[in-house]
Protein backbone atom coordinates (compact mmCIF):
# COMPACT_ATOMS: atom_id res chain seq x y z
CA UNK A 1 17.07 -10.04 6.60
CA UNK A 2 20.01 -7.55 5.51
CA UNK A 3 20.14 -4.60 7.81
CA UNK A 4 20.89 -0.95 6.31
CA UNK A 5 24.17 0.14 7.68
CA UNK A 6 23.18 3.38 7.99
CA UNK A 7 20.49 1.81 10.42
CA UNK A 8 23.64 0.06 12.14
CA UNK A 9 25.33 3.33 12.34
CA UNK A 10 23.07 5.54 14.25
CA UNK A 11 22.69 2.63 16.70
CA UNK A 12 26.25 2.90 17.49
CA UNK A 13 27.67 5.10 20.57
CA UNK A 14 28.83 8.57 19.63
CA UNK A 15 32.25 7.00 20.64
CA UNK A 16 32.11 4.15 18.77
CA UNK A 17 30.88 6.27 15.93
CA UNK A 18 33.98 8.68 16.07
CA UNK A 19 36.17 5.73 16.43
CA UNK A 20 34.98 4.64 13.07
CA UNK A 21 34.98 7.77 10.95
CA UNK A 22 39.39 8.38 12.37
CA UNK A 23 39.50 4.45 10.96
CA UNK A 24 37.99 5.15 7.78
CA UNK A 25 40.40 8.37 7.71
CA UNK A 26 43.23 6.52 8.39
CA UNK A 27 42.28 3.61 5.73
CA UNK A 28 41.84 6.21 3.04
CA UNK A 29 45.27 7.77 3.45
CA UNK A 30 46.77 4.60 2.44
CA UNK A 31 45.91 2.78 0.00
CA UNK A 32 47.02 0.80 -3.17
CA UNK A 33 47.05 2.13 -6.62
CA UNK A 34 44.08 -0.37 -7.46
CA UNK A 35 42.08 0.61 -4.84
CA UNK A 36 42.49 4.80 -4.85
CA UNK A 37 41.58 4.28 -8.40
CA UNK A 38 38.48 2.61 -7.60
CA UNK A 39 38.18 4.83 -4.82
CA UNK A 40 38.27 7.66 -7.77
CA UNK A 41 35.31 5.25 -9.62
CA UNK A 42 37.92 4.84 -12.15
CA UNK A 43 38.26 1.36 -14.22
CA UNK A 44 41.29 0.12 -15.90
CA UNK A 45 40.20 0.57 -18.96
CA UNK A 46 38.87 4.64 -18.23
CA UNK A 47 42.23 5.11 -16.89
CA UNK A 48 44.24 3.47 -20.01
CA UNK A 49 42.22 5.47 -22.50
CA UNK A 50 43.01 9.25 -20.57
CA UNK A 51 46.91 7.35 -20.62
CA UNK A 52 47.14 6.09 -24.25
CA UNK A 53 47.92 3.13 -23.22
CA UNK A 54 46.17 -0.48 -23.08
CA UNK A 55 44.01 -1.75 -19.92
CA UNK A 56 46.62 -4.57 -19.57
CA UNK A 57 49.34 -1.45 -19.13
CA UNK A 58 47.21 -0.59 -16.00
CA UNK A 59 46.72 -3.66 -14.33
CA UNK A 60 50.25 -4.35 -14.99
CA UNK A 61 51.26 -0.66 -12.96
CA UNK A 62 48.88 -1.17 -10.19
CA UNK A 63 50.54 -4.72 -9.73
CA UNK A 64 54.58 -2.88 -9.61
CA UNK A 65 55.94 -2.38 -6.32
CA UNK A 66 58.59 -0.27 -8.05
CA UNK A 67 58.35 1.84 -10.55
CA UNK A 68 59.71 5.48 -12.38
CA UNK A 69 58.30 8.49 -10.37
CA UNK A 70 57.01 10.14 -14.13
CA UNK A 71 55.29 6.65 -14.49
CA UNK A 72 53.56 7.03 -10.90
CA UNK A 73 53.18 10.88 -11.35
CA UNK A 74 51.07 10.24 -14.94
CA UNK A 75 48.90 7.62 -13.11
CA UNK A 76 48.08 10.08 -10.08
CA UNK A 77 47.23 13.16 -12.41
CA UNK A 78 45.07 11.00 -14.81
CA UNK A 79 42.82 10.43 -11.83
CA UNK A 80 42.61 14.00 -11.15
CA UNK A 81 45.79 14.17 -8.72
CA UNK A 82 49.25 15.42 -7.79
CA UNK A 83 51.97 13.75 -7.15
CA UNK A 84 53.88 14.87 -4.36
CA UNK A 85 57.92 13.35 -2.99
CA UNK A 86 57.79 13.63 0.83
CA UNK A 87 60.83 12.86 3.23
CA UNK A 88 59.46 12.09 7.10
CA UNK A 89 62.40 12.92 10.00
CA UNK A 90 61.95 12.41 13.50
CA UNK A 91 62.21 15.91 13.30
CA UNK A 92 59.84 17.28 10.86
CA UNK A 93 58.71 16.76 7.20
CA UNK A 94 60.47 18.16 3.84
CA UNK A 95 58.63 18.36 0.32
CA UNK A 96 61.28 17.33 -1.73
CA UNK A 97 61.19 19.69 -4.87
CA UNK A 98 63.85 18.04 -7.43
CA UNK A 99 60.87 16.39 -8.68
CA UNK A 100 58.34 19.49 -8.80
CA UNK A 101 59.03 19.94 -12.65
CA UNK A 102 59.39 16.43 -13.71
CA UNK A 103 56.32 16.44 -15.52
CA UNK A 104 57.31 19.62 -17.44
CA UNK A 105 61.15 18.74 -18.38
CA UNK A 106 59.89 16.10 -19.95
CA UNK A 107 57.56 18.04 -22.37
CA UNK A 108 59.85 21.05 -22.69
């Protein structure tokens, strides 16, 4: 017989429990397009039709490892999101704000 996991969960150590909630963390701050927009409880085919475009156009995006930053920018903020360019130095982190009024330009 299947087990709850919440059952499983309060079984586990305090430890163990807070070792398992930084995981999760860590797993959710990285993740593929196809999976943040499932994460979202987004389909393909809700996300084409807030795009104009056809549910092939997603699948086809979510597959890219490459892509424009306005294509990537329109696909975060039709799940709600905003795009953000980040550089990481040894040193510290810089926002990098060439790309702040992409979205805009283009509409201008």
């Amino acid at each position: 017989m299947a087990k709850k996991f919440s059952e499983l969960r309060a079984r586990m150590k305090p430890e163990a429990q807070a070792r398992s909630a930084e995981n999760a963390q860590i797993m959710l701050a990285a993740m593929p397009l196809n999976e943040l927009r499932q994460a979202r409880g987004l389909s393909q085919k809700m996300l084409a039709d807030v795009l104009h475009v056809q549910q092939p156009a997603i699948a086809k995006i979510e597959r890219r490892t490459d892509m424009y930053l306005s294509t990537l920018r329109s696909h975060i903020e039709a799940m709600g999101g905003q795009l953000e360019v980040v550089a990481r130095f040894p040193d510290g982190v810089v926002k990098i704000s060439n790309f702040a009024d992409l979205g805009q330009k283009s509409t201008a």
